[in-house]
PDB file of N, CA and C in Angstrom:
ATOM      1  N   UNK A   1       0.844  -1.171   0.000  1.00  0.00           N
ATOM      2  CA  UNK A   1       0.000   0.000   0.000  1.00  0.00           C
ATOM      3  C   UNK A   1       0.901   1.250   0.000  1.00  0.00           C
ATOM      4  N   UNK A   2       0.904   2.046  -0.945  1.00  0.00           N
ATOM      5  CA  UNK A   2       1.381   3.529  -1.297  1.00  0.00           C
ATOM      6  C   UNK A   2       0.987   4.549  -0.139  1.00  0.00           C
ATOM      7  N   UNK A   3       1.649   4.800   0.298  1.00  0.00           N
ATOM      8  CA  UNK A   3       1.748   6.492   1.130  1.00  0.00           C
ATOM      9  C   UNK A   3       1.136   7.404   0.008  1.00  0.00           C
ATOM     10  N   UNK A   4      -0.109   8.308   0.141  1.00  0.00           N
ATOM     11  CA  UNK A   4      -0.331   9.053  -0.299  1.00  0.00           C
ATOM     12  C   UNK A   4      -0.582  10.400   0.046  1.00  0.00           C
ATOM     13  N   UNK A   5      -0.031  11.744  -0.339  1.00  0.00           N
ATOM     14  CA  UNK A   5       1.081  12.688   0.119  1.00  0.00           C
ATOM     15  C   UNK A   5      -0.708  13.639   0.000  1.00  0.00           C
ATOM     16  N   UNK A   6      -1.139  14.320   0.977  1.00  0.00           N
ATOM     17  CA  UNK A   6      -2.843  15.416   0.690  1.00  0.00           C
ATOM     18  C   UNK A   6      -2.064  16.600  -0.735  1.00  0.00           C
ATOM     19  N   UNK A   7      -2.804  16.449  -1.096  1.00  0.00           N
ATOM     20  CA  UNK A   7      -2.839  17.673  -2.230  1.00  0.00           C
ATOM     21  C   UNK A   7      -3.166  18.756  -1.740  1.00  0.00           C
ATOM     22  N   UNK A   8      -4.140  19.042  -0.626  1.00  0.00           N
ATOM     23  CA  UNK A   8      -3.933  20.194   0.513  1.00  0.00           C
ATOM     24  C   UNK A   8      -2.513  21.115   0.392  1.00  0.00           C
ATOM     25  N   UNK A   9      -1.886  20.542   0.718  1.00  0.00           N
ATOM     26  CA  UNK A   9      -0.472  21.030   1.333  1.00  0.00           C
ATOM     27  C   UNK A   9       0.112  21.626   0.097  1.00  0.00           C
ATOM     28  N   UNK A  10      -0.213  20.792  -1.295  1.00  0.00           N
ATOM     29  CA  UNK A  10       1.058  21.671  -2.168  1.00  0.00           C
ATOM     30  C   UNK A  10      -0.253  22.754  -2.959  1.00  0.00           C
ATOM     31  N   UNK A  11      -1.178  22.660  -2.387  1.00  0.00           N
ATOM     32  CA  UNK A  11      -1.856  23.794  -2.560  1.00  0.00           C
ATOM     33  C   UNK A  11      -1.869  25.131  -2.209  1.00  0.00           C
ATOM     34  N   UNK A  12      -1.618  24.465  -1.137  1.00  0.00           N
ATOM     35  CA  UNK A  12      -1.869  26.024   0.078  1.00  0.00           C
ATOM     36  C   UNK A  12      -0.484  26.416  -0.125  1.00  0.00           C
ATOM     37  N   UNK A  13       0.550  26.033  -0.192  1.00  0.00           N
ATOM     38  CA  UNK A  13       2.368  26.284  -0.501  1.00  0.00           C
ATOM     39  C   UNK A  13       1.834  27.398  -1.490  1.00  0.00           C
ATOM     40  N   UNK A  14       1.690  26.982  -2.542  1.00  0.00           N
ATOM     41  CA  UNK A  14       1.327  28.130  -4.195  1.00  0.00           C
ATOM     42  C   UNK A  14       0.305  29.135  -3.510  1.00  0.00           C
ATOM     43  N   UNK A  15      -0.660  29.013  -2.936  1.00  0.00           N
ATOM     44  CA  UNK A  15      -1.765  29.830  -2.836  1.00  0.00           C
ATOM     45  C   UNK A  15      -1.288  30.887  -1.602  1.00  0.00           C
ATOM     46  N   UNK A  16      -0.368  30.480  -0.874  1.00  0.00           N
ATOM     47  CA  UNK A  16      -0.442  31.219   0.357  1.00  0.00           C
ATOM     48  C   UNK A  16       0.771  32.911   0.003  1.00  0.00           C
ATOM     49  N   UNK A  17       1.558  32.782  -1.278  1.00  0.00           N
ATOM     50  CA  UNK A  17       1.869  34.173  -1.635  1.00  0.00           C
ATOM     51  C   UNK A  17       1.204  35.605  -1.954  1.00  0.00           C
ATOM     52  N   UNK A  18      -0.025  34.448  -3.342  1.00  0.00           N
ATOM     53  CA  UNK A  18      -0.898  35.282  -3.106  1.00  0.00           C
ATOM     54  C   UNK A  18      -1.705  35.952  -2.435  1.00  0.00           C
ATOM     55  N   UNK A  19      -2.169  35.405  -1.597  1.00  0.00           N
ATOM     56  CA  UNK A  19      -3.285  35.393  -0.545  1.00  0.00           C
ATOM     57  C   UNK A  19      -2.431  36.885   0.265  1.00  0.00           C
ATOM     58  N   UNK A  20      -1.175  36.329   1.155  1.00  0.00           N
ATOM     59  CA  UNK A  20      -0.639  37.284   1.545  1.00  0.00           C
ATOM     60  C   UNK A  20      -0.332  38.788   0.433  1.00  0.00           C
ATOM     61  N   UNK A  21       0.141  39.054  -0.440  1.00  0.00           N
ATOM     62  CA  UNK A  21       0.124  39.967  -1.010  1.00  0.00           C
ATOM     63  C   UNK A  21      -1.333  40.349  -1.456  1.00  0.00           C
ATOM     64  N   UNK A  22      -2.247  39.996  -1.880  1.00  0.00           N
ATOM     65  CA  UNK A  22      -3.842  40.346  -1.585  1.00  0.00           C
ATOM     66  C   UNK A  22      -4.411  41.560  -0.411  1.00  0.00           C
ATOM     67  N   UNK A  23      -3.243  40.900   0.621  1.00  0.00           N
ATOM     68  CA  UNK A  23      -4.024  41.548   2.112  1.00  0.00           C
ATOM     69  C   UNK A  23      -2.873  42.489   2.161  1.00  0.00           C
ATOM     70  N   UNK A  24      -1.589  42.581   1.867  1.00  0.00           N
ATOM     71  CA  UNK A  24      -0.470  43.503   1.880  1.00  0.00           C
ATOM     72  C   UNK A  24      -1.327  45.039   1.243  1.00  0.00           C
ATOM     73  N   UNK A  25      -1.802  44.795   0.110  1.00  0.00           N
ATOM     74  CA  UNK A  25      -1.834  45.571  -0.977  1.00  0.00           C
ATOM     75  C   UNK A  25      -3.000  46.438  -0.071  1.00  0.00           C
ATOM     76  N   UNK A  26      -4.101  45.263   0.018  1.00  0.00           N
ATOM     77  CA  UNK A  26      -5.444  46.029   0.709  1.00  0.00           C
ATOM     78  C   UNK A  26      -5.040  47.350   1.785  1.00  0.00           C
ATOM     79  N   UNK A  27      -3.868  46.631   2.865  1.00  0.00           N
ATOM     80  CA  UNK A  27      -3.900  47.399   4.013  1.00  0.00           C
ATOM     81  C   UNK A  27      -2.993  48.687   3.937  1.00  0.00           C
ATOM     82  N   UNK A  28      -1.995  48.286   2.484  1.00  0.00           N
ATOM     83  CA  UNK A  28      -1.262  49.461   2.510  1.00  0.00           C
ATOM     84  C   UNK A  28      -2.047  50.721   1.584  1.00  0.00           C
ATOM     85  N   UNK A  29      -3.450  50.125   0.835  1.00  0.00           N
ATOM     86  CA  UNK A  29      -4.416  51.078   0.115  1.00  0.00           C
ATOM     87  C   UNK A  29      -5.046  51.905   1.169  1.00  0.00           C
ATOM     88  N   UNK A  30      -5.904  51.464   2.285  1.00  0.00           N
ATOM     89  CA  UNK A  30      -6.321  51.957   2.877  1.00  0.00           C
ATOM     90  C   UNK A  30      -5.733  52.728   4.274  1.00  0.00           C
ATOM     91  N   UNK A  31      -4.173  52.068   4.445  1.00  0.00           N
ATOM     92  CA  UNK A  31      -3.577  52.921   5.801  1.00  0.00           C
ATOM     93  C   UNK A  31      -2.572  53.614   5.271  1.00  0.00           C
ATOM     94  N   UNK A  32      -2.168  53.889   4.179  1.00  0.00           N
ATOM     95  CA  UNK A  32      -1.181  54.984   3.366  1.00  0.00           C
ATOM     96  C   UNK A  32      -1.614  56.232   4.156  1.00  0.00           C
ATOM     97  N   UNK A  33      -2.422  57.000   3.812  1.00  0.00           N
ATOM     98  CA  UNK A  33      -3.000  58.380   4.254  1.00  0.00           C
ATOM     99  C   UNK A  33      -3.107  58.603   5.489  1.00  0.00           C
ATOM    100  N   UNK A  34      -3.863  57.451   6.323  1.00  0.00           N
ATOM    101  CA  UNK A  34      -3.531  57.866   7.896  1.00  0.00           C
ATOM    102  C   UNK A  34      -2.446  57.320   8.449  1.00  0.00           C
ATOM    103  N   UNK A  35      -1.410  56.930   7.752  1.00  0.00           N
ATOM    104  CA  UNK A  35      -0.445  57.016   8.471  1.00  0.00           C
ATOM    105  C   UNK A  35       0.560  58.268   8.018  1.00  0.00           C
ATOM    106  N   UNK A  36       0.572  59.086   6.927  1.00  0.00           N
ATOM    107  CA  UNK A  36       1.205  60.003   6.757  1.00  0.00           C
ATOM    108  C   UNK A  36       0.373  60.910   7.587  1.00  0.00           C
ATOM    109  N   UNK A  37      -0.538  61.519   7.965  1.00  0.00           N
ATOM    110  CA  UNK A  37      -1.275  62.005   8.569  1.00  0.00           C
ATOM    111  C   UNK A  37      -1.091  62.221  10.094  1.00  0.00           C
ATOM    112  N   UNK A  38      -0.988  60.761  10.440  1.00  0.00           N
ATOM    113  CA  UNK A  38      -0.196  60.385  11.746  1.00  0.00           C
ATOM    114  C   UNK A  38       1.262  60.785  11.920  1.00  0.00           C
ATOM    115  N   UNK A  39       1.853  60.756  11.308  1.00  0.00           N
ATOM    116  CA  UNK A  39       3.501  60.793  11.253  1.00  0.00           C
ATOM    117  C   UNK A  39       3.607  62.526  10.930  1.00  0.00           C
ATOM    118  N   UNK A  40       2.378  63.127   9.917  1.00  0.00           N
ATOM    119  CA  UNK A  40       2.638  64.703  10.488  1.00  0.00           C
ATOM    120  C   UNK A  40       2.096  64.925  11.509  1.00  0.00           C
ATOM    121  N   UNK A  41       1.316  64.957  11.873  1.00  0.00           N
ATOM    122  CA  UNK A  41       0.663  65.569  13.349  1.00  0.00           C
ATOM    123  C   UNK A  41       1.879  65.079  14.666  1.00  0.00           C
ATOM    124  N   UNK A  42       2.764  64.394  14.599  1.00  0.00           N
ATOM    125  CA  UNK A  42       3.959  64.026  15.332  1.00  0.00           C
ATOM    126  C   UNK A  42       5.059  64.629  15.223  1.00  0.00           C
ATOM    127  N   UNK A  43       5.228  65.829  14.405  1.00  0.00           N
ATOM    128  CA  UNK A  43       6.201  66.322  13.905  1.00  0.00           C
ATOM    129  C   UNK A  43       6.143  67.785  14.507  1.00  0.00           C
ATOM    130  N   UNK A  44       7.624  68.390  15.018  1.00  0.00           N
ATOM    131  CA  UNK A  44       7.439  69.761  15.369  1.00  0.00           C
ATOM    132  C   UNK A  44       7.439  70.956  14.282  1.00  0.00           C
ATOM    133  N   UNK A  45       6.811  72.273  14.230  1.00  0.00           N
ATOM    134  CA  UNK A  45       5.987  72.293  15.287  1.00  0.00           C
ATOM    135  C   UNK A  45       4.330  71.501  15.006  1.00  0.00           C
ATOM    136  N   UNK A  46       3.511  71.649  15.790  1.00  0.00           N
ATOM    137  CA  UNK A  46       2.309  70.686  15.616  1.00  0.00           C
ATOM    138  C   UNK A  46       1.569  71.237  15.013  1.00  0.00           C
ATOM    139  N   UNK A  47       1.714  70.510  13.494  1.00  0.00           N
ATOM    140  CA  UNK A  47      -0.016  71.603  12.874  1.00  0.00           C
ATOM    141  C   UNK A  47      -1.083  70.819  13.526  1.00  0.00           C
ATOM    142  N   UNK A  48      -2.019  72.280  12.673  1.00  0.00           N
ATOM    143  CA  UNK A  48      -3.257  71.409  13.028  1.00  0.00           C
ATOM    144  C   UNK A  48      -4.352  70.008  12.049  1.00  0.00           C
ATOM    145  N   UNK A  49      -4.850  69.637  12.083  1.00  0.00           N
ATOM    146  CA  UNK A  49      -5.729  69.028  11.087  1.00  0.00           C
ATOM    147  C   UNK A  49      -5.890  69.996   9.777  1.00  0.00           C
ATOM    148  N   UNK A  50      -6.472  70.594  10.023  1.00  0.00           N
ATOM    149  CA  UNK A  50      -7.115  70.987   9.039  1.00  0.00           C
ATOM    150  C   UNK A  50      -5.356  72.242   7.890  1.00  0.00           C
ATOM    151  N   UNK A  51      -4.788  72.196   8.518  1.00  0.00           N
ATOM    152  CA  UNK A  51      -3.124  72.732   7.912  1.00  0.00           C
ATOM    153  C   UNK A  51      -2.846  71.378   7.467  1.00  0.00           C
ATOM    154  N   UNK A  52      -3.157  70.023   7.861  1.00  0.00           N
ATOM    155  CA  UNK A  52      -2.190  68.868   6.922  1.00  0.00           C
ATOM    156  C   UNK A  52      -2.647  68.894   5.792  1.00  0.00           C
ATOM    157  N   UNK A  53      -4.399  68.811   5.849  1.00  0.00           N
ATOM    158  CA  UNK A  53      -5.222  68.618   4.570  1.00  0.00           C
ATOM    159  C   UNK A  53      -5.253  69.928   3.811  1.00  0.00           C
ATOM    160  N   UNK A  54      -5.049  70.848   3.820  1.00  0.00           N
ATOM    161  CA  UNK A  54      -4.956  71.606   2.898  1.00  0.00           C
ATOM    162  C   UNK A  54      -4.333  71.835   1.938  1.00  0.00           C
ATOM    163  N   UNK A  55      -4.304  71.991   0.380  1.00  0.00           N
ATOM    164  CA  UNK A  55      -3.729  71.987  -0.351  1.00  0.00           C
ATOM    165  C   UNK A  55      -2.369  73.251  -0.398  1.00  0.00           C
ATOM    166  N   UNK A  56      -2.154  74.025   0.608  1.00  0.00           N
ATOM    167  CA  UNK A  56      -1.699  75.247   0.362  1.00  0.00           C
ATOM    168  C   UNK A  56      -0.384  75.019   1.345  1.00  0.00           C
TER     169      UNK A  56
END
């Protein structure tokens, strides 16, 4: 009787790059802005909100 090896496993091996870069991409789409946002309001001297978002 043959040892037979789950096809599971060399699935999830291939699938699990994507998957991770999927969720990379998502979180760096949506936390780009508040984290520059964050990282000015930390900076001296302290603007305010409404001085980060302004175009001027």
């Amino acid at each position: 009787m043959a040892k037979v090896e789950p096809v599971g496993k060399n699935k999830m091996l291939k699938e699990w790059p994507t998957w991770v870069l999927k969720k990379a991409k998502t979180a760096t789409h949506y936390g780009f802005i508040p984290l520059i946002i964050f990282i000015g309001m930390n900076t001296d001297p302290k603007p305010q909100l409404s001085q980060l978002l302004s175009p001027v």
